[in-house]
C-alpha atoms as a PDB file:
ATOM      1  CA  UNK A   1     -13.561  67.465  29.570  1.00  0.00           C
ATOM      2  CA  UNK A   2     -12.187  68.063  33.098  1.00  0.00           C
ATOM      3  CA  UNK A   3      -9.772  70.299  34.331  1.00  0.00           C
ATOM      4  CA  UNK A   4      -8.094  71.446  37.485  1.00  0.00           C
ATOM      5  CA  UNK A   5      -8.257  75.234  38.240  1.00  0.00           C
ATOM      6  CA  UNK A   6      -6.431  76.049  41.229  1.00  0.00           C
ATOM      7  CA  UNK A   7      -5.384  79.424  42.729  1.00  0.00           C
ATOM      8  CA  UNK A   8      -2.251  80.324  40.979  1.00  0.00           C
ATOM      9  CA  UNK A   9       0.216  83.049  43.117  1.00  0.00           C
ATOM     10  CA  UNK A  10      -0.015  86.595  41.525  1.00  0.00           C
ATOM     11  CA  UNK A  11       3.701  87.084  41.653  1.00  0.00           C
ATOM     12  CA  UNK A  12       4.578  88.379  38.402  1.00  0.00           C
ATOM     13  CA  UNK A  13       6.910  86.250  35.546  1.00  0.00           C
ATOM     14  CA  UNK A  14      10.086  86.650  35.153  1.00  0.00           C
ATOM     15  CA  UNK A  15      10.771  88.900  31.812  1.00  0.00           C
ATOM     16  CA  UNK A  16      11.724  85.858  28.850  1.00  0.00           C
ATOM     17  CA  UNK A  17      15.098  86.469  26.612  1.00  0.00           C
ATOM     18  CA  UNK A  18      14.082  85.815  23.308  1.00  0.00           C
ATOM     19  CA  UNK A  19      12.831  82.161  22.323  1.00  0.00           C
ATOM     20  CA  UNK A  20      12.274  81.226  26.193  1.00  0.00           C
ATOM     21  CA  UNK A  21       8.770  81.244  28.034  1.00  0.00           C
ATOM     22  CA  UNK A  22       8.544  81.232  31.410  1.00  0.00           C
ATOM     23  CA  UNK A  23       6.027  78.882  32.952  1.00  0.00           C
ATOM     24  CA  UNK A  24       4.144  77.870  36.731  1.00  0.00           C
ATOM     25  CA  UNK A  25       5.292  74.217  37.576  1.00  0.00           C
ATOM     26  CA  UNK A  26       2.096  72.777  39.305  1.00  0.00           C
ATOM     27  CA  UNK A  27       1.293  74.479  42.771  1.00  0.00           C
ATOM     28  CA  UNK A  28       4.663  75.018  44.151  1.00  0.00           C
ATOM     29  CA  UNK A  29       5.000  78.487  42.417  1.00  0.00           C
ATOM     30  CA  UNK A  30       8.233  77.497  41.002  1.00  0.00           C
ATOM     31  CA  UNK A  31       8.669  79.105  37.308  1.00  0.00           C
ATOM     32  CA  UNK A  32      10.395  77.155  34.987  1.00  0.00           C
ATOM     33  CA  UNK A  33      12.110  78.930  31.842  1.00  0.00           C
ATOM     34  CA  UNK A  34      11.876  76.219  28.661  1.00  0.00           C
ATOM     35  CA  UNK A  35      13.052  76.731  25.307  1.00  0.00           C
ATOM     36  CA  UNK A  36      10.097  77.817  22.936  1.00  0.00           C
ATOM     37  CA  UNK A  37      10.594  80.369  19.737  1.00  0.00           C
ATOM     38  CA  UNK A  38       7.453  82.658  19.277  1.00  0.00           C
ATOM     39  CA  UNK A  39       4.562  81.336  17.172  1.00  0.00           C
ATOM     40  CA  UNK A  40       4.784  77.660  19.038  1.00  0.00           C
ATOM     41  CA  UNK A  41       1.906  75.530  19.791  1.00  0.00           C
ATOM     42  CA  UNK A  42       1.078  73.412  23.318  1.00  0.00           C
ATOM     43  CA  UNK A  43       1.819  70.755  21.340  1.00  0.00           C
ATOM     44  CA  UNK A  44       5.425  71.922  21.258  1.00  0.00           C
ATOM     45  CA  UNK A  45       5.405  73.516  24.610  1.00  0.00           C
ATOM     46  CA  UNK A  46       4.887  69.656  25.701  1.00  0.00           C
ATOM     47  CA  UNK A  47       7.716  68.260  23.714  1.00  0.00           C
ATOM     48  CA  UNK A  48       9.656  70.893  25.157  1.00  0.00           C
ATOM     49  CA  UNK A  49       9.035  70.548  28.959  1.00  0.00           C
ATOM     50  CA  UNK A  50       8.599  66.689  29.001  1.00  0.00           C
ATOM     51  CA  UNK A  51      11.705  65.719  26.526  1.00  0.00           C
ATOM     52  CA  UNK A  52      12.518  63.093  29.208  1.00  0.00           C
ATOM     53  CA  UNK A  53       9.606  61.791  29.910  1.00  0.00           C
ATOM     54  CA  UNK A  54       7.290  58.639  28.564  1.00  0.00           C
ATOM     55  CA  UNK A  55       4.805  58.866  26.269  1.00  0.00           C
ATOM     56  CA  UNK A  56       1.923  58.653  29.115  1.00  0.00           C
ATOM     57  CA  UNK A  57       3.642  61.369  31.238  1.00  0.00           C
ATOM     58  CA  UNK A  58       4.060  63.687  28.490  1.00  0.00           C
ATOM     59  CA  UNK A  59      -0.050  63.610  27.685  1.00  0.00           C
ATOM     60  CA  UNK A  60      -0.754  64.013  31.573  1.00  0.00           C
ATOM     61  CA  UNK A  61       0.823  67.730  31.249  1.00  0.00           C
ATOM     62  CA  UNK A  62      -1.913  70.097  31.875  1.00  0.00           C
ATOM     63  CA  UNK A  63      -1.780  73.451  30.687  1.00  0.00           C
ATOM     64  CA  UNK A  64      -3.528  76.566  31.669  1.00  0.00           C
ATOM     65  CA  UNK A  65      -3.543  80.205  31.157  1.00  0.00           C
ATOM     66  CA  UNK A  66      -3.989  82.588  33.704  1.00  0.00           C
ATOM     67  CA  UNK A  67      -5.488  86.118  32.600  1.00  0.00           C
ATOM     68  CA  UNK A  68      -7.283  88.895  33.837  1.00  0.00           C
ATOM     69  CA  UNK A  69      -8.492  86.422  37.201  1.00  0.00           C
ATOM     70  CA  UNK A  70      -9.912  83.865  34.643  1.00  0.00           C
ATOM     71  CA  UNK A  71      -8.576  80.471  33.757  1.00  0.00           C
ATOM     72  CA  UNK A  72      -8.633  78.559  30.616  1.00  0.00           C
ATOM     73  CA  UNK A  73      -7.474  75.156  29.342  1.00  0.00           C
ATOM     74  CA  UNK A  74      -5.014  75.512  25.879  1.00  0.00           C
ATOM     75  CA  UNK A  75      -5.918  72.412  23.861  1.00  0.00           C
ATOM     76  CA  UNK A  76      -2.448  70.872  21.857  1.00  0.00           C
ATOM     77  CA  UNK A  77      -3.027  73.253  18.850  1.00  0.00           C
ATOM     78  CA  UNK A  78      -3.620  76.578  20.456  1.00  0.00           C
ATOM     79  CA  UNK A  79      -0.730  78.860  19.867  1.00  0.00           C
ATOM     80  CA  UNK A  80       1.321  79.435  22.941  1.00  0.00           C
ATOM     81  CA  UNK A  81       0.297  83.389  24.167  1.00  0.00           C
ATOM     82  CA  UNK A  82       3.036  85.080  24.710  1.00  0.00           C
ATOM     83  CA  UNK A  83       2.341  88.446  26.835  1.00  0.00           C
ATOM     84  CA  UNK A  84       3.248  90.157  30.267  1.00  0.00           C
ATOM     85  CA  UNK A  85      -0.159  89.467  31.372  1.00  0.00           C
ATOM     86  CA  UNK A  86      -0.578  85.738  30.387  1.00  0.00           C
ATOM     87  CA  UNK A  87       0.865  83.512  33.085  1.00  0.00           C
ATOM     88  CA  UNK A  88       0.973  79.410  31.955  1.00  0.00           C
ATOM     89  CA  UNK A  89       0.392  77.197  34.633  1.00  0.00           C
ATOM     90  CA  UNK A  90       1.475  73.404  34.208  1.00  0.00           C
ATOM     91  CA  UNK A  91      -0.257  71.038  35.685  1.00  0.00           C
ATOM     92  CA  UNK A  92       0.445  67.149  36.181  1.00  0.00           C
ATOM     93  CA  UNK A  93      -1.421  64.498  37.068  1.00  0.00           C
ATOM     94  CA  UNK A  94      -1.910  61.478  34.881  1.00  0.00           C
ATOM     95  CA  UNK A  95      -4.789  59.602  37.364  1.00  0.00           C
ATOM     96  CA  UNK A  96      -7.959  60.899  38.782  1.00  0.00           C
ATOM     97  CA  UNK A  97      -7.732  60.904  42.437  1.00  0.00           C
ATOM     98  CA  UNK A  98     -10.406  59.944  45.007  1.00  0.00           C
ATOM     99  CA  UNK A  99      -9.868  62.006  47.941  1.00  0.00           C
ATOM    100  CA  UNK A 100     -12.009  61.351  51.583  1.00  0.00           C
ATOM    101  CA  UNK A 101     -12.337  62.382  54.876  1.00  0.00           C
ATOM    102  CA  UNK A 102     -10.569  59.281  56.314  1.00  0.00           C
ATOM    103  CA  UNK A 103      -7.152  58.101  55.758  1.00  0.00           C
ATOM    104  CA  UNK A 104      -7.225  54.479  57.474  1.00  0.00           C
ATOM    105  CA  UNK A 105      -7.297  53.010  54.222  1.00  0.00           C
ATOM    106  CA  UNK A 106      -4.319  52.057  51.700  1.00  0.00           C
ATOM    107  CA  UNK A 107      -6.727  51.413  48.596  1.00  0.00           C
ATOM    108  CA  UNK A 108     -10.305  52.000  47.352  1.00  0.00           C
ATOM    109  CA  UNK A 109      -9.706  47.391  47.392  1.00  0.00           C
ATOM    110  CA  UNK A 110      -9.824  47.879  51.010  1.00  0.00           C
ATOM    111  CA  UNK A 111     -12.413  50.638  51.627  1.00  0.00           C
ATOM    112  CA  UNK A 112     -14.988  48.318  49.379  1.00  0.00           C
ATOM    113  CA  UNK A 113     -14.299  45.734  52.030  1.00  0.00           C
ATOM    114  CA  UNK A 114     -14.646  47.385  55.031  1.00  0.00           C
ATOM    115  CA  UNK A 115     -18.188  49.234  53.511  1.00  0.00           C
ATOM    116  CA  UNK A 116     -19.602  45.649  52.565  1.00  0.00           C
ATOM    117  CA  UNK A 117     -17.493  42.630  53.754  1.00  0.00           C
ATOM    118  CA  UNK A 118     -16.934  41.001  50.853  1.00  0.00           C
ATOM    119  CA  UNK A 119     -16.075  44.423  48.493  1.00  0.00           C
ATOM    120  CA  UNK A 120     -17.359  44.880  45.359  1.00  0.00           C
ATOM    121  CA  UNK A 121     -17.590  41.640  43.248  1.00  0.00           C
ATOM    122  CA  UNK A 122     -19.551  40.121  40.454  1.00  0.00           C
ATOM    123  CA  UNK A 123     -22.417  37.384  40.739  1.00  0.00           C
ATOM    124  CA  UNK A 124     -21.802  33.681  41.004  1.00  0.00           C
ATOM    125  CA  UNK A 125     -20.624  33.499  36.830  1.00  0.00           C
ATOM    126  CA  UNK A 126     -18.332  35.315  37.699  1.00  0.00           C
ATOM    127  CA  UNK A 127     -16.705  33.704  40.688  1.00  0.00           C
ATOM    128  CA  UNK A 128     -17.252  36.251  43.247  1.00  0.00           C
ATOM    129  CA  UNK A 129     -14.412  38.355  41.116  1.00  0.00           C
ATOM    130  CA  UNK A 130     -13.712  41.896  42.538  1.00  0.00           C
ATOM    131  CA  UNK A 131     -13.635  44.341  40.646  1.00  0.00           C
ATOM    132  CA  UNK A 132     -11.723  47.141  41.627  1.00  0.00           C
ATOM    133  CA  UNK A 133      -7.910  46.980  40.303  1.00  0.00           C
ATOM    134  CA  UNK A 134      -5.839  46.005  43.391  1.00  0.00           C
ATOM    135  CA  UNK A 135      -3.595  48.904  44.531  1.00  0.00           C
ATOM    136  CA  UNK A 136      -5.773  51.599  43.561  1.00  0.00           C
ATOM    137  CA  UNK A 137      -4.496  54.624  45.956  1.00  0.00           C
ATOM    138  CA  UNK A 138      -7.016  56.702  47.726  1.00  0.00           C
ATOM    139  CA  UNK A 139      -6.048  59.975  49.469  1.00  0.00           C
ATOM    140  CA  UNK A 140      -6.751  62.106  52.498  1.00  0.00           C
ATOM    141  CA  UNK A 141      -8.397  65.742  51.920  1.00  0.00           C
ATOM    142  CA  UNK A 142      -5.348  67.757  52.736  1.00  0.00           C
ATOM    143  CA  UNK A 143      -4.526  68.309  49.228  1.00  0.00           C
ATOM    144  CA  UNK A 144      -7.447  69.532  48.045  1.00  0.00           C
ATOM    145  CA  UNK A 145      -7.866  73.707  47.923  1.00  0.00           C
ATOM    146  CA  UNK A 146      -9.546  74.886  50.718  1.00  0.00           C
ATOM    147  CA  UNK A 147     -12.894  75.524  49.982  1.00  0.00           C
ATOM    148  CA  UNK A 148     -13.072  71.913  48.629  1.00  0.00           C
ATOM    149  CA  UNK A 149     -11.883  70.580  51.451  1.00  0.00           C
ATOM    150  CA  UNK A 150     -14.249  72.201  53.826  1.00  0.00           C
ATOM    151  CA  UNK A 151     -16.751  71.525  52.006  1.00  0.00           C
ATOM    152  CA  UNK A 152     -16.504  67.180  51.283  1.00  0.00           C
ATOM    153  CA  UNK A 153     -15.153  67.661  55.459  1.00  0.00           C
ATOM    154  CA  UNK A 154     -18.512  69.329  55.944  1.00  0.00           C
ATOM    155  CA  UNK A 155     -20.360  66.548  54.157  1.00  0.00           C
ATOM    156  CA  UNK A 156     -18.610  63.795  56.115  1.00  0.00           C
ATOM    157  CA  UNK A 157     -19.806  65.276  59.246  1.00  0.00           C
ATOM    158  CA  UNK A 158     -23.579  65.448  57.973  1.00  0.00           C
ATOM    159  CA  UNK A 159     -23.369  61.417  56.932  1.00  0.00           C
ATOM    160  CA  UNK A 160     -21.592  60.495  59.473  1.00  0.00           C
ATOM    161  CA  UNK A 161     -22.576  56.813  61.003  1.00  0.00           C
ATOM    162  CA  UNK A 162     -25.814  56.934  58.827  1.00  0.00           C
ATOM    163  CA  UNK A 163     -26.320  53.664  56.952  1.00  0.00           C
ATOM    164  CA  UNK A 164     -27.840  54.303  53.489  1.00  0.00           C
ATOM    165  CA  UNK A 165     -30.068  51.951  51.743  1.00  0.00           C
ATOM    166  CA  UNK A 166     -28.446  49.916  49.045  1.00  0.00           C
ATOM    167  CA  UNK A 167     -30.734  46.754  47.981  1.00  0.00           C
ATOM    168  CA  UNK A 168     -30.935  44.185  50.043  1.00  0.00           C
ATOM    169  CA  UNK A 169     -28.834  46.012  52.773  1.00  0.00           C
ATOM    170  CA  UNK A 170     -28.184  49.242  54.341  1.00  0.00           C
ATOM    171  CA  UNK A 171     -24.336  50.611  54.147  1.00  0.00           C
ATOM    172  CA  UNK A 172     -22.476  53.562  55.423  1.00  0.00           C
ATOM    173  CA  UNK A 173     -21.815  56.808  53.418  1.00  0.00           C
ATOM    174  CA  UNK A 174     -18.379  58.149  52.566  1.00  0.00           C
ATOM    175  CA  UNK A 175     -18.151  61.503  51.515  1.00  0.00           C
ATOM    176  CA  UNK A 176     -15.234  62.254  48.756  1.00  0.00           C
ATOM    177  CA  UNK A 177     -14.277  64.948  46.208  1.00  0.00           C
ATOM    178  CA  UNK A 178     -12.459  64.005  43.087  1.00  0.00           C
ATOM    179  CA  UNK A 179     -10.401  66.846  40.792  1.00  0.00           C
ATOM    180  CA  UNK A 180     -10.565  65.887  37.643  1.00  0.00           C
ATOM    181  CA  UNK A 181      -8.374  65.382  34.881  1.00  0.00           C
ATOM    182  CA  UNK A 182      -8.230  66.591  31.267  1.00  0.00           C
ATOM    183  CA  UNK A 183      -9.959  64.881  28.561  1.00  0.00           C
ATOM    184  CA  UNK A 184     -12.129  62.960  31.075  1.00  0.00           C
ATOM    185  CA  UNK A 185     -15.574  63.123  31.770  1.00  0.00           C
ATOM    186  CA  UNK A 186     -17.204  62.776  34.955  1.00  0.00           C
ATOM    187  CA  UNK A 187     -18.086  59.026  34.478  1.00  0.00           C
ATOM    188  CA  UNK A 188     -14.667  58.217  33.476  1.00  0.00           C
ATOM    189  CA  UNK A 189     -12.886  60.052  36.079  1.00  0.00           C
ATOM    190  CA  UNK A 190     -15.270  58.758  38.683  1.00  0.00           C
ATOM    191  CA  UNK A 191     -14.554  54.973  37.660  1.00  0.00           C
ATOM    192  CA  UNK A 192     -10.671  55.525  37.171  1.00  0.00           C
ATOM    193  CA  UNK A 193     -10.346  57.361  40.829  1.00  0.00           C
ATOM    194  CA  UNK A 194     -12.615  54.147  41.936  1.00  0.00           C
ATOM    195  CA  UNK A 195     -10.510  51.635  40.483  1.00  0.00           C
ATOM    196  CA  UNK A 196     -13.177  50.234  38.357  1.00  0.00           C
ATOM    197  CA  UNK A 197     -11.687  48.000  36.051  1.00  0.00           C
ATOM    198  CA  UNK A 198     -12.257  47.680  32.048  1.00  0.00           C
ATOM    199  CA  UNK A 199     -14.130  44.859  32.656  1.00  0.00           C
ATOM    200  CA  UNK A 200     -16.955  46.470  34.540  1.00  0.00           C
ATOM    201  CA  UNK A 201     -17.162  50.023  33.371  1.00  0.00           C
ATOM    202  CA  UNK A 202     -19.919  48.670  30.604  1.00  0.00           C
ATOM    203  CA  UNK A 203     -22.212  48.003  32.927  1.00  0.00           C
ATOM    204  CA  UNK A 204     -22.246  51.318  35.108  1.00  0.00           C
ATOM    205  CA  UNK A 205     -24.822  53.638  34.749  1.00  0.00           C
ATOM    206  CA  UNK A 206     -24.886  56.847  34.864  1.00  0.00           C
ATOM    207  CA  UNK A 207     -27.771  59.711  35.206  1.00  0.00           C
ATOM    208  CA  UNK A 208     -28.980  63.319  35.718  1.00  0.00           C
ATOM    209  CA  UNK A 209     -31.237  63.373  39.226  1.00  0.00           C
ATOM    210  CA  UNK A 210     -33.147  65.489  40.853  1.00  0.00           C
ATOM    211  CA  UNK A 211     -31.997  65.687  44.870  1.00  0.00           C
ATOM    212  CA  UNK A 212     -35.585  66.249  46.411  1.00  0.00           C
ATOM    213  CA  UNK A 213     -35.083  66.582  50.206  1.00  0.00           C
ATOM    214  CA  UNK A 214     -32.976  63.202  50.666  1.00  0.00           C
ATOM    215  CA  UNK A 215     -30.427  62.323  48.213  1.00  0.00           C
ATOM    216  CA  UNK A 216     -30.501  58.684  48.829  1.00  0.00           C
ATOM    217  CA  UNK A 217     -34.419  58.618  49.189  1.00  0.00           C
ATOM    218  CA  UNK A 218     -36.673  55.769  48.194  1.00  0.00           C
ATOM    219  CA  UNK A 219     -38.133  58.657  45.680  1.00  0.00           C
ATOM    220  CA  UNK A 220     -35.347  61.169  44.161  1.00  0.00           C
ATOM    221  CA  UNK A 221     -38.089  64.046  43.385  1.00  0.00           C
ATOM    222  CA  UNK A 222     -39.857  63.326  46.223  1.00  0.00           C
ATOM    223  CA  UNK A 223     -39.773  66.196  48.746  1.00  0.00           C
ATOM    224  CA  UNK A 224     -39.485  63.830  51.643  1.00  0.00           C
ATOM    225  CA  UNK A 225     -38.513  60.394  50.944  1.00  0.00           C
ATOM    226  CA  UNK A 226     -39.809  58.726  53.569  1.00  0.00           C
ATOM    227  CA  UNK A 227     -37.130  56.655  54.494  1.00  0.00           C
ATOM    228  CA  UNK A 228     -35.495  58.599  57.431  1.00  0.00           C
ATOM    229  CA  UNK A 229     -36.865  60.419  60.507  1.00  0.00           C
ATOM    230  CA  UNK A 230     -35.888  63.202  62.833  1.00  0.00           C
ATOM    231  CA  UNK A 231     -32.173  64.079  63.119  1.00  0.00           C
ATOM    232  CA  UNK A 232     -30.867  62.015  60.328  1.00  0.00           C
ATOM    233  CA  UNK A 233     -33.839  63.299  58.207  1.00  0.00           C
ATOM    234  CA  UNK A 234     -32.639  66.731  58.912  1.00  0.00           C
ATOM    235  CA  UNK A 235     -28.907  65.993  58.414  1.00  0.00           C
ATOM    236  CA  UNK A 236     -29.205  64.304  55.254  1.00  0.00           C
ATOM    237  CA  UNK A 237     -31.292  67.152  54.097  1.00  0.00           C
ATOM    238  CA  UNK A 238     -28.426  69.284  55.057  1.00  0.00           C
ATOM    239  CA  UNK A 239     -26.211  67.316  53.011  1.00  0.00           C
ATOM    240  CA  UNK A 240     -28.463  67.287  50.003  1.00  0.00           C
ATOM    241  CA  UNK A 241     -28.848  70.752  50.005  1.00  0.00           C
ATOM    242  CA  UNK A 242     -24.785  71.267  50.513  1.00  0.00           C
ATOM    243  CA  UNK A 243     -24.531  69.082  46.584  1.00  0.00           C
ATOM    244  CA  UNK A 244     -26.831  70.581  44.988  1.00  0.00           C
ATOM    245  CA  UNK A 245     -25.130  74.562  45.952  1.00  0.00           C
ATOM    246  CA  UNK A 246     -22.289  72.582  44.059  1.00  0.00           C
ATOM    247  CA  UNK A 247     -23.624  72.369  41.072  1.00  0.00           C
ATOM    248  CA  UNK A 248     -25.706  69.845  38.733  1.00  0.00           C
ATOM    249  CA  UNK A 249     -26.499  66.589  40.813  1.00  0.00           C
ATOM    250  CA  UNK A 250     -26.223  63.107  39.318  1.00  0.00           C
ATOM    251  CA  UNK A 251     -25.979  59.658  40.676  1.00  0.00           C
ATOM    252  CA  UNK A 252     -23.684  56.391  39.581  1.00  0.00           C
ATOM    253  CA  UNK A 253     -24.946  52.845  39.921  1.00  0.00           C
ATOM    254  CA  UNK A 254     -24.012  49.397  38.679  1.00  0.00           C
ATOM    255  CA  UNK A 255     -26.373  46.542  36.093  1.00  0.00           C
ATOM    256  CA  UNK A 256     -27.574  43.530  38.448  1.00  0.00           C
ATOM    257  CA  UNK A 257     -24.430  41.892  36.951  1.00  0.00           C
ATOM    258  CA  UNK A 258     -22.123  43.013  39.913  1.00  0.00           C
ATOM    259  CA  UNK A 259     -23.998  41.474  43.013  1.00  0.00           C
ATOM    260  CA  UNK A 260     -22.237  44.116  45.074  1.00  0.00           C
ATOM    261  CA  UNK A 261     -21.459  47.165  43.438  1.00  0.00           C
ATOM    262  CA  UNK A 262     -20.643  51.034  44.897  1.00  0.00           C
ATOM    263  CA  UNK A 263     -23.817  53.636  44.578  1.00  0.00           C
ATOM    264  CA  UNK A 264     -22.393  57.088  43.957  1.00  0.00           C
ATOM    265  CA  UNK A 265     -24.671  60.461  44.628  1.00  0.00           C
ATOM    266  CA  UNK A 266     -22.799  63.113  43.380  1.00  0.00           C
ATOM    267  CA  UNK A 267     -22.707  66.957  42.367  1.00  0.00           C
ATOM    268  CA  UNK A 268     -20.166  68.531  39.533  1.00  0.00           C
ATOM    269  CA  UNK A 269     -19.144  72.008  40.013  1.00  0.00           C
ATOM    270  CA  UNK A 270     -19.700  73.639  36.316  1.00  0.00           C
ATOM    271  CA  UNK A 271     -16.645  75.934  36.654  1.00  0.00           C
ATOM    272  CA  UNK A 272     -13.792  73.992  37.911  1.00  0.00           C
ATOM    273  CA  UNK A 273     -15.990  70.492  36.955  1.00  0.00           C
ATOM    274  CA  UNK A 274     -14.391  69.034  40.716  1.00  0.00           C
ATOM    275  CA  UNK A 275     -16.598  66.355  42.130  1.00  0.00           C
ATOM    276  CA  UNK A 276     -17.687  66.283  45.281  1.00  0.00           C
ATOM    277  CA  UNK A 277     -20.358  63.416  46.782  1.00  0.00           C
ATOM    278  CA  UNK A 278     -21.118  60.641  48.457  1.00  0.00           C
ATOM    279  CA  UNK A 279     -19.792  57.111  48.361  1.00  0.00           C
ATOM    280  CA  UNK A 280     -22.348  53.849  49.271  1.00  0.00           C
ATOM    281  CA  UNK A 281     -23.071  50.633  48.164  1.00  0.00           C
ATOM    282  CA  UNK A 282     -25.823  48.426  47.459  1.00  0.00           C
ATOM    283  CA  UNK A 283     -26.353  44.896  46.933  1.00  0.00           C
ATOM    284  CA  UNK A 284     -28.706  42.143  44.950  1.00  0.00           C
ATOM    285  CA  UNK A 285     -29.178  38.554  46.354  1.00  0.00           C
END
């Protein structure tokens, strides 16, 4: 399970009259008073704050407490705490969201196009089909916190005009950070923020690797790869080494099925479980 820990503001609550709670709407710092007698569950909480929302907007509210500098997700059947030092963050967001360094495209559709030519697509039984679900958003870094967004800027500047090696082909790298959502784990959330369909999620892959000098090496334990020389040697080294201080490292390919399919070298930070990796390709003929 995923979930988004971001600085909250220590302004204190408000005091509650009796059979309110006082809660942190998102990041805005706005506190909401709902109606909530003591004793309550999240469960209620929910029904309480989203009373006029849909069924899938109601299960995207995220809640958190905020104690004593930690954080903590309340599942549904926690009891509600209810003390001056507790503050309840909400947090919405119903869709994992892929977030890179450049904003020039409208969708993750058109990014796969520009990376390969032809985006990612199926073999010939399957009539060339793409498949990433049209529309799929992708966003700039801005709203990440900071220190995310340094660091997958950092990483961008590392990979910069390398070409990776992906099959039959070579294809640029796209650095990206994803912040997770609840109930999610990092496969999931790393195909939903894609826009990998239903259709193709049974045939990704994913697995636990071992960044030796090169991430994208011909050899993952291999302290030098091989593969690149001199100053793109050293700068993919520098972005290897910037993953793995992010936490456990773990890479996301496709079957032979999809003839063109992303490759995704990632690291998961085992605190706040955000993403942050690389974005490539690779293809079969």
């Amino acid at each position: 399970p995923a979930i988004c820990t971001p600085t909250v503001p220590d302004a204190p609550m408000v005091a509650e009259p009796v059979g309110r709670l006082s809660v942190l709407w998102g990041l805005s710092g706005r506190q909401v008073s709902v109606p909530l007698p003591a004793g309550s569950t999240v469960r209620e909480l929910r029904a309480s704050l989203a009373q006029d929302r849909g069924p899938d907007e109601r299960q995207s509210l995220q809640f958190v407490v905020q104690a004593h500098g930690q954080s903590k997700r309340l599942a549904d059947d926690e009891e509600v705490p209810r003390n001056s030092e507790a503050l309840i963050q909400v947090l919405v967001q119903s869709q994992p969201r892929l977030h890179v360094a450049s904003a020039r495209w409208a969708s993750s559709a058109a990014l796969a196009v520009e990376m390969t030519g032809e985006g990612w697509h199926w073999d010939g039984q399957h009539d060339f089909k793409q498949v990433v679900t049209p529309g799929q958003p992708i966003w700039s870094l801005v709203e990440l916190r900071p220190a995310l967004r340094a660091r997958a800027a950092l990483l961008q500047e590392l990979i910069q005009d390398i070409y990776l090696p992906g099959g039959n082909a070579e294809f640029p790298g796209l650095a990206f950070a994803v912040v997770p959502v609840v109930a999610l784990d990092s496969q999931t959330t790393l195909l939903a923020a894609l826009g990998i369909g239903a259709e193709a999620a049974p045939y990704a892959r994913l697995s636990a690797k071992h960044f030796g000098r090169c991430f994208a090496g011909q050899s993952q334990d291999s302290e030098d790869a091989g593969y690149f020389q001199g100053l793109d040697s050293d700068r993919l080294a520098r972005a290897t080494e910037l993953l793995k201080e992010h936490g456990p490292t773990y890479e996301l390919d496709f079957s032979e099925a999809m003839v063109c399919a992303p490759i995704v070298y990632f690291a998961e930070d085992p605190a706040r479980e955000e993403l942050l990796g690389i974005l490539s390709a690779r293809l079969w003929t």
